[in-house]
Every structure is written in structure tokens, then in C-alpha cells.
PDB file of N, CA and C in Angstrom:
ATOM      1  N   UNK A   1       0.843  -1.176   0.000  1.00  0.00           N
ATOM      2  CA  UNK A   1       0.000   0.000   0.000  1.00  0.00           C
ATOM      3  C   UNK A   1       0.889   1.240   0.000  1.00  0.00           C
ATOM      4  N   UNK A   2       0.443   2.279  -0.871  1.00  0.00           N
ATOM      5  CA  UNK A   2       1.273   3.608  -0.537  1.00  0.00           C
ATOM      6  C   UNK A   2       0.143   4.584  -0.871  1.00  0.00           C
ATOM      7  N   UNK A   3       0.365   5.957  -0.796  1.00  0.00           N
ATOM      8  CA  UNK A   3       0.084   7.066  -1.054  1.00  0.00           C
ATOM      9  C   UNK A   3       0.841   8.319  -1.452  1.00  0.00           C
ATOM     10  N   UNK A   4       0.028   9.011  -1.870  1.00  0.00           N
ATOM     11  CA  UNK A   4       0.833  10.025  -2.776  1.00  0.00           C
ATOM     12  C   UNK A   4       0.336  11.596  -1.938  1.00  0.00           C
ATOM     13  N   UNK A   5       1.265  12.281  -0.476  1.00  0.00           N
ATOM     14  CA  UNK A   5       0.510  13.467   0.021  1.00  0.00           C
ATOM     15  C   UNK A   5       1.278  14.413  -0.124  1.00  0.00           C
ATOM     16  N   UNK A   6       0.651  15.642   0.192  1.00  0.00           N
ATOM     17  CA  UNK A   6       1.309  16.895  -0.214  1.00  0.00           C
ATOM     18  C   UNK A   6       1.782  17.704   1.090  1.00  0.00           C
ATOM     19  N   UNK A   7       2.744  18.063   1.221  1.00  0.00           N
ATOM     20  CA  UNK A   7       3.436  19.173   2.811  1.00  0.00           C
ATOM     21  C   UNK A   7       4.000  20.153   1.499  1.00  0.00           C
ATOM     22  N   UNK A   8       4.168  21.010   2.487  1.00  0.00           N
ATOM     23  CA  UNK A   8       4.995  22.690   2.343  1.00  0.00           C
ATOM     24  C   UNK A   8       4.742  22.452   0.689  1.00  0.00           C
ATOM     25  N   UNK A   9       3.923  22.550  -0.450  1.00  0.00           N
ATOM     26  CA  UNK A   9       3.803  22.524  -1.585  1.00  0.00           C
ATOM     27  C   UNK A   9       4.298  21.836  -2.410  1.00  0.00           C
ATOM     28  N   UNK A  10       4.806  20.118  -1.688  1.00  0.00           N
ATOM     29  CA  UNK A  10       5.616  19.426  -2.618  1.00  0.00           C
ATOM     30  C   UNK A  10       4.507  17.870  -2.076  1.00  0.00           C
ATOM     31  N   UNK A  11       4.809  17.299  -3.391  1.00  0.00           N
ATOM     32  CA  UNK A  11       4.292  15.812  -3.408  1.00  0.00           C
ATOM     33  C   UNK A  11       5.366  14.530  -3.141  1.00  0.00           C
ATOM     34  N   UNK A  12       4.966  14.200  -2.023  1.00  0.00           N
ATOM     35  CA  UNK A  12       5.594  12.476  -1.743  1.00  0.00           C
ATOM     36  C   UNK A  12       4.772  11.153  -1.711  1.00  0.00           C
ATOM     37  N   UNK A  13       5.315  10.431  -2.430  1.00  0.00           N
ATOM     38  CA  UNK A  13       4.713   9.163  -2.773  1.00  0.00           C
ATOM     39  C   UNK A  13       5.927   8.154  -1.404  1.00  0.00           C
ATOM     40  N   UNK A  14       4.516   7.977  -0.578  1.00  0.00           N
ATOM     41  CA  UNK A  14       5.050   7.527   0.727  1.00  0.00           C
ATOM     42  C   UNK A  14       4.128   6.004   0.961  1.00  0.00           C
ATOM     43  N   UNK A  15       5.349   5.100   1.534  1.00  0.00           N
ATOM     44  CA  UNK A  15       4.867   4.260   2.077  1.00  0.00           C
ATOM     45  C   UNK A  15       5.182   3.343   3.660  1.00  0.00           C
ATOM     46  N   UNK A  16       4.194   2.453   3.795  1.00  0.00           N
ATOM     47  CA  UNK A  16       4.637   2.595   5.558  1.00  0.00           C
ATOM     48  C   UNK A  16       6.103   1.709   6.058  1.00  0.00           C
ATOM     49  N   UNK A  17       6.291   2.557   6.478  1.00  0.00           N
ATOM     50  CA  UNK A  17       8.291   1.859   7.038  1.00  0.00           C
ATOM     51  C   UNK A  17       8.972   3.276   6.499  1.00  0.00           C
ATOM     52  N   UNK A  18       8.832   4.069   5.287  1.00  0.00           N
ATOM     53  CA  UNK A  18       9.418   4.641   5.022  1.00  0.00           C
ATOM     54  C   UNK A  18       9.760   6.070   4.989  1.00  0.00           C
ATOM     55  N   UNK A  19      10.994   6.506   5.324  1.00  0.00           N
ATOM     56  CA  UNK A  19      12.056   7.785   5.996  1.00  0.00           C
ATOM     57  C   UNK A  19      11.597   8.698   4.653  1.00  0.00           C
ATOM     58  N   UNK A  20      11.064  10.020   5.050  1.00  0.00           N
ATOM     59  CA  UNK A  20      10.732  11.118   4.051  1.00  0.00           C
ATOM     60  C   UNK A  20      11.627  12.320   4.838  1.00  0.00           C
ATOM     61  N   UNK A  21      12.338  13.381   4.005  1.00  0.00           N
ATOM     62  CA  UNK A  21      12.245  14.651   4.302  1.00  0.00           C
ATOM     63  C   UNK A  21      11.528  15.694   3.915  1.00  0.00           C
ATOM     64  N   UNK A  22      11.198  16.665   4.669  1.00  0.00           N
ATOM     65  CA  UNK A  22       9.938  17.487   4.012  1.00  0.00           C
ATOM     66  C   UNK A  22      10.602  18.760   4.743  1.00  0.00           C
ATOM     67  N   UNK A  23       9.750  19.868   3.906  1.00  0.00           N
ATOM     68  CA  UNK A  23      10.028  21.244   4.891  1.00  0.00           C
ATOM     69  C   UNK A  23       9.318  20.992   6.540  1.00  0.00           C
ATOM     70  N   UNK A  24      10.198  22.079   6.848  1.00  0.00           N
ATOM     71  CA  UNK A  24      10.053  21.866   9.062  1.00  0.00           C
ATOM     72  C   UNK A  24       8.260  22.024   8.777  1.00  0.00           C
ATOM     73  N   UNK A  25       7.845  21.037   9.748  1.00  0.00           N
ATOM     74  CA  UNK A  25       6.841  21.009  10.051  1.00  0.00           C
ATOM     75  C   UNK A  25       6.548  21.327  11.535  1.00  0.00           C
ATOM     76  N   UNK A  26       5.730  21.986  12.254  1.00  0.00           N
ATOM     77  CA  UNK A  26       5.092  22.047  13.679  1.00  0.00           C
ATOM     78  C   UNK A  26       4.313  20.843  14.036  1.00  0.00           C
ATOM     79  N   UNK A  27       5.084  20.905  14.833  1.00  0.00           N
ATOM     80  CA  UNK A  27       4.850  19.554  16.237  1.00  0.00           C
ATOM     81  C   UNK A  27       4.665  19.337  17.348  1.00  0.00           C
ATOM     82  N   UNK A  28       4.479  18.663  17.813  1.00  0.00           N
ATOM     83  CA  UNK A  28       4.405  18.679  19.463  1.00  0.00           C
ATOM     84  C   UNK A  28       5.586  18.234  20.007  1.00  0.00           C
ATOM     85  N   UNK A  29       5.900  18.632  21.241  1.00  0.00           N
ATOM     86  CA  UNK A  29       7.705  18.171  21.242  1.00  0.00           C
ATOM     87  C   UNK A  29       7.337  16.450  22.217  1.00  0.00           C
ATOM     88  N   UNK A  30       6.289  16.741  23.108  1.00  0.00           N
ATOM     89  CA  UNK A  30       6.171  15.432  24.044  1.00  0.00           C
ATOM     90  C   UNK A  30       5.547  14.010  22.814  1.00  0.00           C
ATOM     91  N   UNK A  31       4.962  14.362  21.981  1.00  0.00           N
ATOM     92  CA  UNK A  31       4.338  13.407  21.394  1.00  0.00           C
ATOM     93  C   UNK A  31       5.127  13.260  19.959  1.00  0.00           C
ATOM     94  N   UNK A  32       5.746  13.799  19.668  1.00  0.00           N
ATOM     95  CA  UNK A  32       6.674  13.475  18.189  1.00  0.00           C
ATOM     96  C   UNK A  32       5.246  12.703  17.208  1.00  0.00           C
ATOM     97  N   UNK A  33       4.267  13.020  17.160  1.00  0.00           N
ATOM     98  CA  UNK A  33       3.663  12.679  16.052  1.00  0.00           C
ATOM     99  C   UNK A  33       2.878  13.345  15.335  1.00  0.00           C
ATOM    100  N   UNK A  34       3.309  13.527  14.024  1.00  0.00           N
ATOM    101  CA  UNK A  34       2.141  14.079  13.061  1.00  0.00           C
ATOM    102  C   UNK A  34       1.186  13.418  12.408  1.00  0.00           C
ATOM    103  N   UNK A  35      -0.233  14.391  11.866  1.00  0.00           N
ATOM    104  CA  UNK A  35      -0.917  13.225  10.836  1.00  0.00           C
ATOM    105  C   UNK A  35      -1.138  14.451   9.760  1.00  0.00           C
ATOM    106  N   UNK A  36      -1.092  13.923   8.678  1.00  0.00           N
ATOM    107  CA  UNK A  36      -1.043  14.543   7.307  1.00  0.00           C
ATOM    108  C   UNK A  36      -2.729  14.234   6.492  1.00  0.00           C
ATOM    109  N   UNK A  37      -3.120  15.311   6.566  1.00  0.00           N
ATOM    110  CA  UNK A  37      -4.681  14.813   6.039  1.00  0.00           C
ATOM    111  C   UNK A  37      -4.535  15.229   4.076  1.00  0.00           C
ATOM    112  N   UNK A  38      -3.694  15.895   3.772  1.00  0.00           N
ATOM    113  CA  UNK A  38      -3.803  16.180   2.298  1.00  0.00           C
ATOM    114  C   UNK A  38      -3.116  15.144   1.504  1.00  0.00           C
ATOM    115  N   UNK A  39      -3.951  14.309   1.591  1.00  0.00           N
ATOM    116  CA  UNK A  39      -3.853  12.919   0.548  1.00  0.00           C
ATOM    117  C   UNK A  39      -4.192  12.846  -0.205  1.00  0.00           C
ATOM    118  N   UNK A  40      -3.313  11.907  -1.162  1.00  0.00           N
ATOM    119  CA  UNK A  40      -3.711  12.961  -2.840  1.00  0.00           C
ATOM    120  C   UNK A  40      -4.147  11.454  -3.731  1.00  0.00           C
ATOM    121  N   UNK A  41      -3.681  10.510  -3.153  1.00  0.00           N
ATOM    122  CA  UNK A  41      -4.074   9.433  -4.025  1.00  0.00           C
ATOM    123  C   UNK A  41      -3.072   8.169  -2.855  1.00  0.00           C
ATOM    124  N   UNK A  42      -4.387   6.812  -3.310  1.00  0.00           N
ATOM    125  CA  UNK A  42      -3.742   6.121  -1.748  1.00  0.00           C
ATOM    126  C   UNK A  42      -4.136   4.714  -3.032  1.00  0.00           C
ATOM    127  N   UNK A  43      -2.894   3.970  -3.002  1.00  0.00           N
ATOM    128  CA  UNK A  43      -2.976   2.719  -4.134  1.00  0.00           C
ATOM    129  C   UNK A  43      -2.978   1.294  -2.907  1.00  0.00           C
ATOM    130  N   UNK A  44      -3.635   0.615  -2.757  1.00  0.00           N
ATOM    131  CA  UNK A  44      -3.715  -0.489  -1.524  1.00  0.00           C
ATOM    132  C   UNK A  44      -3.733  -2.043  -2.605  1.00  0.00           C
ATOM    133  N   UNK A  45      -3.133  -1.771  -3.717  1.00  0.00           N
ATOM    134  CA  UNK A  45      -2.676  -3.303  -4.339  1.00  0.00           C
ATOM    135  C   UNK A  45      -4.118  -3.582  -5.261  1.00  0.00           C
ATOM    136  N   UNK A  46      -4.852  -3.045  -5.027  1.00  0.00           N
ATOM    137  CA  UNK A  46      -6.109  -3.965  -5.815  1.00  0.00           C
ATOM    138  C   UNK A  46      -6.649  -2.524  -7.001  1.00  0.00           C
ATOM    139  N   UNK A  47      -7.166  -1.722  -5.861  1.00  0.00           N
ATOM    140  CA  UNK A  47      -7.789  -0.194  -6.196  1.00  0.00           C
ATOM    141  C   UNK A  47      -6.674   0.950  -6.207  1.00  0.00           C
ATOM    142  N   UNK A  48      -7.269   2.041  -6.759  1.00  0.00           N
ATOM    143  CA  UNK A  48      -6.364   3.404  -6.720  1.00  0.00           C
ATOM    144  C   UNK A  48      -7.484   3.866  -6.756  1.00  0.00           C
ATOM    145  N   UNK A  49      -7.607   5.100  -5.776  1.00  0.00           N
ATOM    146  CA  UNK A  49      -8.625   5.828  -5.146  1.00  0.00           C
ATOM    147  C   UNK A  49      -7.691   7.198  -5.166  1.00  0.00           C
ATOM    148  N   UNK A  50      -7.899   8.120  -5.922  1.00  0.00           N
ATOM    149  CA  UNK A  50      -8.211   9.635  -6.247  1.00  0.00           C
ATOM    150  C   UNK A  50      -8.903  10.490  -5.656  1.00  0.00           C
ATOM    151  N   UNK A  51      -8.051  11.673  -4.868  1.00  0.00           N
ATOM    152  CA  UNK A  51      -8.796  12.885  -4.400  1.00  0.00           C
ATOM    153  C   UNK A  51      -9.137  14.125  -4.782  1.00  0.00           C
ATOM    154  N   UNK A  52     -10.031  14.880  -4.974  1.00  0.00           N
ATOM    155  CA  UNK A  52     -10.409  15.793  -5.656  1.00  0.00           C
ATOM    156  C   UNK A  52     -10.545  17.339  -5.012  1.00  0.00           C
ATOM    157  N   UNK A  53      -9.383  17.811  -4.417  1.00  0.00           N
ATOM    158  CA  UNK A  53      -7.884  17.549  -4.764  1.00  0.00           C
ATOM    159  C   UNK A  53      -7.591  16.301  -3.562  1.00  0.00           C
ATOM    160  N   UNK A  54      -8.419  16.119  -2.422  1.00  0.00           N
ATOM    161  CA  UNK A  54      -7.845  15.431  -1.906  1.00  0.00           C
ATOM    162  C   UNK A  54      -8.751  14.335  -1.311  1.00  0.00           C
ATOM    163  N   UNK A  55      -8.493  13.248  -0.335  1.00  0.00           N
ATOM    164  CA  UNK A  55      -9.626  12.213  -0.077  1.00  0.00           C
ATOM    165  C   UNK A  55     -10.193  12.587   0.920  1.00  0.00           C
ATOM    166  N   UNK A  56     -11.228  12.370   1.404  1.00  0.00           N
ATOM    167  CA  UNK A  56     -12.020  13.114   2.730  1.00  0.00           C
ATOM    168  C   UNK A  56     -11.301  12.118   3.613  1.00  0.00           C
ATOM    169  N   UNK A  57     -11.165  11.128   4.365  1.00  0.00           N
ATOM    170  CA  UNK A  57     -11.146  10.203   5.446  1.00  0.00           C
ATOM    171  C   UNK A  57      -9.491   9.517   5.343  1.00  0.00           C
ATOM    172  N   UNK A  58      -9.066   9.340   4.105  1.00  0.00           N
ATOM    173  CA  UNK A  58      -7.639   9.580   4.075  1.00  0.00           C
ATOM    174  C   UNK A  58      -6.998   9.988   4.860  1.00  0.00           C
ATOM    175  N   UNK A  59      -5.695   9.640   5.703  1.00  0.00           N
ATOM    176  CA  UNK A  59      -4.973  10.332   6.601  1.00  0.00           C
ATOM    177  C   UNK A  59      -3.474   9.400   6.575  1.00  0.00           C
ATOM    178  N   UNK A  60      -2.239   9.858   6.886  1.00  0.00           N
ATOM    179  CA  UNK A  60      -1.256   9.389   7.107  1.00  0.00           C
ATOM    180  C   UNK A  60      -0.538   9.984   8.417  1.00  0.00           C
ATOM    181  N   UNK A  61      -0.252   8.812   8.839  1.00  0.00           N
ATOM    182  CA  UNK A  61       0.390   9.468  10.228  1.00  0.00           C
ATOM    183  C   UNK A  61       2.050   9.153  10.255  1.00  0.00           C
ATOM    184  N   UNK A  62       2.938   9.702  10.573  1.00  0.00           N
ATOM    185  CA  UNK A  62       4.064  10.149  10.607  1.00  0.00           C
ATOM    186  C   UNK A  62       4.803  10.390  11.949  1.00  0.00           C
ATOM    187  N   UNK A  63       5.911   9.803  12.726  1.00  0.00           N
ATOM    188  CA  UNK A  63       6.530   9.893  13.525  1.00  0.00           C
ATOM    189  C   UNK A  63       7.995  10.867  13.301  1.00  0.00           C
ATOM    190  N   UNK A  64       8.007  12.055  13.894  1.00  0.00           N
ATOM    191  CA  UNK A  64       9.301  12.631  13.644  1.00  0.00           C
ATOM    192  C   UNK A  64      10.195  12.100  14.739  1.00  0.00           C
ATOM    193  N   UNK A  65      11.150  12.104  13.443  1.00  0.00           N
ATOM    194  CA  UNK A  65      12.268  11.427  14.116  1.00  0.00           C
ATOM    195  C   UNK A  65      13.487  12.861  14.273  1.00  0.00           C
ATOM    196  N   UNK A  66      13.431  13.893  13.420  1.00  0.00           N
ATOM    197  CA  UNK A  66      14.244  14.999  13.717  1.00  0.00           C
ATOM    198  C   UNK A  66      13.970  16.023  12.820  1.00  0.00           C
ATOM    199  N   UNK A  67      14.410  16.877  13.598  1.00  0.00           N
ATOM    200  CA  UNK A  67      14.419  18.156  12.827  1.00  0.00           C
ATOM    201  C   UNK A  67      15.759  18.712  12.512  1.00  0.00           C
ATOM    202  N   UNK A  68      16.179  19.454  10.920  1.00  0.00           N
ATOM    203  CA  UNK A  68      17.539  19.553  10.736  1.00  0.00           C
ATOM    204  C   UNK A  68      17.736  20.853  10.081  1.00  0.00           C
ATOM    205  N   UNK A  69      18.643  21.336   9.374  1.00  0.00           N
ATOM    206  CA  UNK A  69      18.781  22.247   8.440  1.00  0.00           C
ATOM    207  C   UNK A  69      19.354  21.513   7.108  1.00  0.00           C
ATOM    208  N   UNK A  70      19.530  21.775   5.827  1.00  0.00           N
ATOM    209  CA  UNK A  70      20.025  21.194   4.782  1.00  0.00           C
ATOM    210  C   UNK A  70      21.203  22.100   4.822  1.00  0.00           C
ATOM    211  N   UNK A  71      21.608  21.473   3.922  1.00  0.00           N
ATOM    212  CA  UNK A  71      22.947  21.979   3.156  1.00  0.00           C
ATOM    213  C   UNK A  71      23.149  23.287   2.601  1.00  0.00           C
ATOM    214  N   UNK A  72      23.921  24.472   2.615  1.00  0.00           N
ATOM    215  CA  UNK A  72      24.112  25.396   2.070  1.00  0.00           C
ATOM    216  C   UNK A  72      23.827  26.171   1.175  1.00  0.00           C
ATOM    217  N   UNK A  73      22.835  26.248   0.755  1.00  0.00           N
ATOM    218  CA  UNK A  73      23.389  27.449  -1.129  1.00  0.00           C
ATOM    219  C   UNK A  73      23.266  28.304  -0.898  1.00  0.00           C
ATOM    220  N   UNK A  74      24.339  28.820  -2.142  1.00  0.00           N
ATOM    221  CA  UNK A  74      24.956  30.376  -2.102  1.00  0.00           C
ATOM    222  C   UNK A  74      24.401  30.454  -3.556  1.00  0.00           C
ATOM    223  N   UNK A  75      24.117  31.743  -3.870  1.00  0.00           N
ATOM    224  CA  UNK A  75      23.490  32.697  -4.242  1.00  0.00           C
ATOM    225  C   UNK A  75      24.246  33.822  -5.123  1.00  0.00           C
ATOM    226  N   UNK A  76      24.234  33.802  -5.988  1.00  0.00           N
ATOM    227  CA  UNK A  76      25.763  35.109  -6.412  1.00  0.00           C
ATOM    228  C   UNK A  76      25.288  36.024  -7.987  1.00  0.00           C
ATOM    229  N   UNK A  77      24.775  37.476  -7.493  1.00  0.00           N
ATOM    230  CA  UNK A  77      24.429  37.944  -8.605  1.00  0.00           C
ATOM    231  C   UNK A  77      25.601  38.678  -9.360  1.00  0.00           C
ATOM    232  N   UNK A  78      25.956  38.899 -10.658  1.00  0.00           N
ATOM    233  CA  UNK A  78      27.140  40.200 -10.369  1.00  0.00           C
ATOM    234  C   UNK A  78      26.822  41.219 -12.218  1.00  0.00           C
ATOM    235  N   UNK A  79      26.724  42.023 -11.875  1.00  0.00           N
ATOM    236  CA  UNK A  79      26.603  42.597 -12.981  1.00  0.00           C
ATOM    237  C   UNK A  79      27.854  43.754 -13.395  1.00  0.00           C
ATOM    238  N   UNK A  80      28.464  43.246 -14.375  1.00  0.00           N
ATOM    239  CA  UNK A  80      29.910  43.891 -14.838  1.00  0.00           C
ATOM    240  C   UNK A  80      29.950  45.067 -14.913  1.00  0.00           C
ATOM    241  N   UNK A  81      30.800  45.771 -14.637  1.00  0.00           N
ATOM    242  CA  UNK A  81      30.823  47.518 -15.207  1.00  0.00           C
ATOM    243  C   UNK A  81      29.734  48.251 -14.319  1.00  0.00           C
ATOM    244  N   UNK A  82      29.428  47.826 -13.476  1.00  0.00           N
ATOM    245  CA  UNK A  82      28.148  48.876 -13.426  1.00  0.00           C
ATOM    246  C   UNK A  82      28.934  48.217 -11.289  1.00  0.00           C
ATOM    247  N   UNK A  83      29.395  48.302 -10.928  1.00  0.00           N
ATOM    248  CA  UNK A  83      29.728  48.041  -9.519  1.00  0.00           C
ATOM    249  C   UNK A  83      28.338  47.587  -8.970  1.00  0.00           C
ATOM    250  N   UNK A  84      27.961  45.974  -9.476  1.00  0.00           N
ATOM    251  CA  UNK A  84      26.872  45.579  -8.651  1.00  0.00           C
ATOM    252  C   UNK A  84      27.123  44.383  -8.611  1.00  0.00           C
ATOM    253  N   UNK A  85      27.039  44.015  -7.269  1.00  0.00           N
ATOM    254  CA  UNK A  85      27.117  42.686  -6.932  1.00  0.00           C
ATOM    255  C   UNK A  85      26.209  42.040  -5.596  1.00  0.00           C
ATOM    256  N   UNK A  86      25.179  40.942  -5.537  1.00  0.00           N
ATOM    257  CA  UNK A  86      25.112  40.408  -4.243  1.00  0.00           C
ATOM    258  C   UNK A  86      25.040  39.235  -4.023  1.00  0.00           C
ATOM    259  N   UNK A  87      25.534  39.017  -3.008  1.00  0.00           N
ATOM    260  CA  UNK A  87      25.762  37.068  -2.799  1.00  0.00           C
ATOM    261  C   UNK A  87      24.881  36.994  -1.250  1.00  0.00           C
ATOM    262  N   UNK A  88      23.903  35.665  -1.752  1.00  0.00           N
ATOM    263  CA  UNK A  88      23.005  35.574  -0.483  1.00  0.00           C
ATOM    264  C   UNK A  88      23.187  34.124  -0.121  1.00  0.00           C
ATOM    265  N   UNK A  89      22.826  33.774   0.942  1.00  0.00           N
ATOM    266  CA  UNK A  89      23.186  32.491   1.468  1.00  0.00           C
ATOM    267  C   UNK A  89      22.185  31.643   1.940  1.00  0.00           C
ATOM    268  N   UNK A  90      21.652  30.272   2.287  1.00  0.00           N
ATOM    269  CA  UNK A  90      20.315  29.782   2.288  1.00  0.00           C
ATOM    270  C   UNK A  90      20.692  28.348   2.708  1.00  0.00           C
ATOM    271  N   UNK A  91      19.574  28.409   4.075  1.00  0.00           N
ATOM    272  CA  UNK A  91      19.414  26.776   4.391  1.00  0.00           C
ATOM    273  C   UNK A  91      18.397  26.560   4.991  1.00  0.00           C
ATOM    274  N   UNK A  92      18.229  25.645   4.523  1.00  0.00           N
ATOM    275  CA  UNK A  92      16.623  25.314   4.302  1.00  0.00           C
ATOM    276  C   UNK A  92      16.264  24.531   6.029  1.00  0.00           C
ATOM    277  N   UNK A  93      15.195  24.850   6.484  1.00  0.00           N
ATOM    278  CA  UNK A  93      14.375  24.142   7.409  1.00  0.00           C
ATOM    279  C   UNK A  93      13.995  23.014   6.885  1.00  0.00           C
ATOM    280  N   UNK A  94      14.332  21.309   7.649  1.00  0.00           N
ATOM    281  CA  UNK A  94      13.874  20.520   7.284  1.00  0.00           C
ATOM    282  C   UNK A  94      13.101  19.501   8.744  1.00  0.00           C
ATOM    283  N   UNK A  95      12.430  18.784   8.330  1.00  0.00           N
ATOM    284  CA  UNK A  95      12.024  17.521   8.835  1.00  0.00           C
ATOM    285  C   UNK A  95      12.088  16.399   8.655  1.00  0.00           C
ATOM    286  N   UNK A  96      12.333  15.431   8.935  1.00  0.00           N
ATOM    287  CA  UNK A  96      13.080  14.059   8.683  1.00  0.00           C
ATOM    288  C   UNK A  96      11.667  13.508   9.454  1.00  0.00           C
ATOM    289  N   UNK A  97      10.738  12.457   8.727  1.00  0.00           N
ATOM    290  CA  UNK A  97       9.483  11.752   8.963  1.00  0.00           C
ATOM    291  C   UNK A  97      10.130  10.242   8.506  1.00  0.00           C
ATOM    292  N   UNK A  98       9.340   9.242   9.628  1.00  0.00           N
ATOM    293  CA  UNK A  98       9.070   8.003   9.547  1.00  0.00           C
ATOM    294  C   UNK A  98       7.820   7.930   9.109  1.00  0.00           C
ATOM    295  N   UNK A  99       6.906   7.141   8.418  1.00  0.00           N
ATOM    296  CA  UNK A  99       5.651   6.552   7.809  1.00  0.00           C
ATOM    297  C   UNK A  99       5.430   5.662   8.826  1.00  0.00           C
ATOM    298  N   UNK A 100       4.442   5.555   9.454  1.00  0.00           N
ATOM    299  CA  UNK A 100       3.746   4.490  10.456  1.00  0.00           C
ATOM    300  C   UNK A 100       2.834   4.047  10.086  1.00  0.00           C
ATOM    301  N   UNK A 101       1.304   4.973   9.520  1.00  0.00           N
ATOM    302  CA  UNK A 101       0.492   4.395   9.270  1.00  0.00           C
ATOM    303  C   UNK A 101      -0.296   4.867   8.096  1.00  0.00           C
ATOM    304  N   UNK A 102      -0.798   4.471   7.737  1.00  0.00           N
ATOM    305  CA  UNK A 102      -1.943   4.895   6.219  1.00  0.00           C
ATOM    306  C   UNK A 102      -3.193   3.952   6.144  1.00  0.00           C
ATOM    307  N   UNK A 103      -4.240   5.032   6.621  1.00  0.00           N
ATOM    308  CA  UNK A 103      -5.327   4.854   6.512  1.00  0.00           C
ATOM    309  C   UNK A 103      -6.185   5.600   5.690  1.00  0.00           C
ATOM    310  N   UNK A 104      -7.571   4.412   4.878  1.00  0.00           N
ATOM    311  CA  UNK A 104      -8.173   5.269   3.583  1.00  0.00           C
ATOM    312  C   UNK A 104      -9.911   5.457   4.813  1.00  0.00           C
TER     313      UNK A 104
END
């Protein structure tokens, strides 16, 4: 069984056992668990069931396991002759999710 849900404006095709990163999500710090209701399509081996945009009763629940920053990028504009230059720097808020459960 898997599903296909949407966080911070991106789509993951998730299934249960399996480690996702996503943008930082809000959590609870005592209970480390999220549930993700924007489910976009949930395939259980037989059927594929489609949400319009999403399924009403659909839900995936998610155990965080950490919260991190990514990796670096730099940024570098420069325009010749004309003394302009700017360099910006960027790291991204992330979340590191376990898949526990998926229910339609």
C-alpha cells in the first residue's frame, strides 16, 4: 500500500516503514507525532482511489524522528561595469518523517 501526500507545496509518494524529508513542520515536542490529512491518491494493491484535490477520510500518520537544516546554497548575482554585486546564502528548514500508518 502507498500514497501520494502533499506538505509545504511538494508531493511524496510515501509508504509505511518509510524515511521522508519534508520542509520543518510544527509539532508537538512530548508526542513526536504528526498526521497529514492532504492525501492525494492512496494505491492499496487492488484499487487506486483519487482525491479531488484530496480524499475526505484519508490520513497518514508520521513519527518525527528529527528536525535539521540542509545543506548550504549560495546565491551570487554580479553585474559587470556597473559596480553591482550580491551574494546571499540559504538553508533550508527541514524535517526528517518516519511513515507508520496509512489509513483510507
Amino acid at each position: 500500500m502507498y500514497a501520494v501526500i502533499m506538505t509545504g507545496g511538494k508531493q511524496y509518494k510515501v509508504e509505511k516503514g518509510a524515511t521522508i524529508t519534508v520542509e520543518r513542520l510544527t509539532h508537538p515536542e512530548k508526542d513526536n507525532e504528526v498526521t497529514i490529512k492532504e492525501v492525494l491518491m492512496v494505491h492499496d494493491g487492488k484499487e487506486v482511489k483519487f482525491g479531488r484535490p484530496y480524499l475526505k477520510d484519508a490520513k497518514v500518520v508520521a513519527e518525527v524522528i528529527s528536525d535539521f537544516r540542509g545543506k548550504k546554497l549560495m546565491s551570487y548575482k554580479y553585474r559587470r561595469r556597473k559596480d553591482s554585486h550580491w551574494k546571499k546564502g540559504h538553508r533550508q528548514e527541514l524535517t526528517k518523517l518516519k511513515i507508520k500508518e496509512i489509513t483510507v
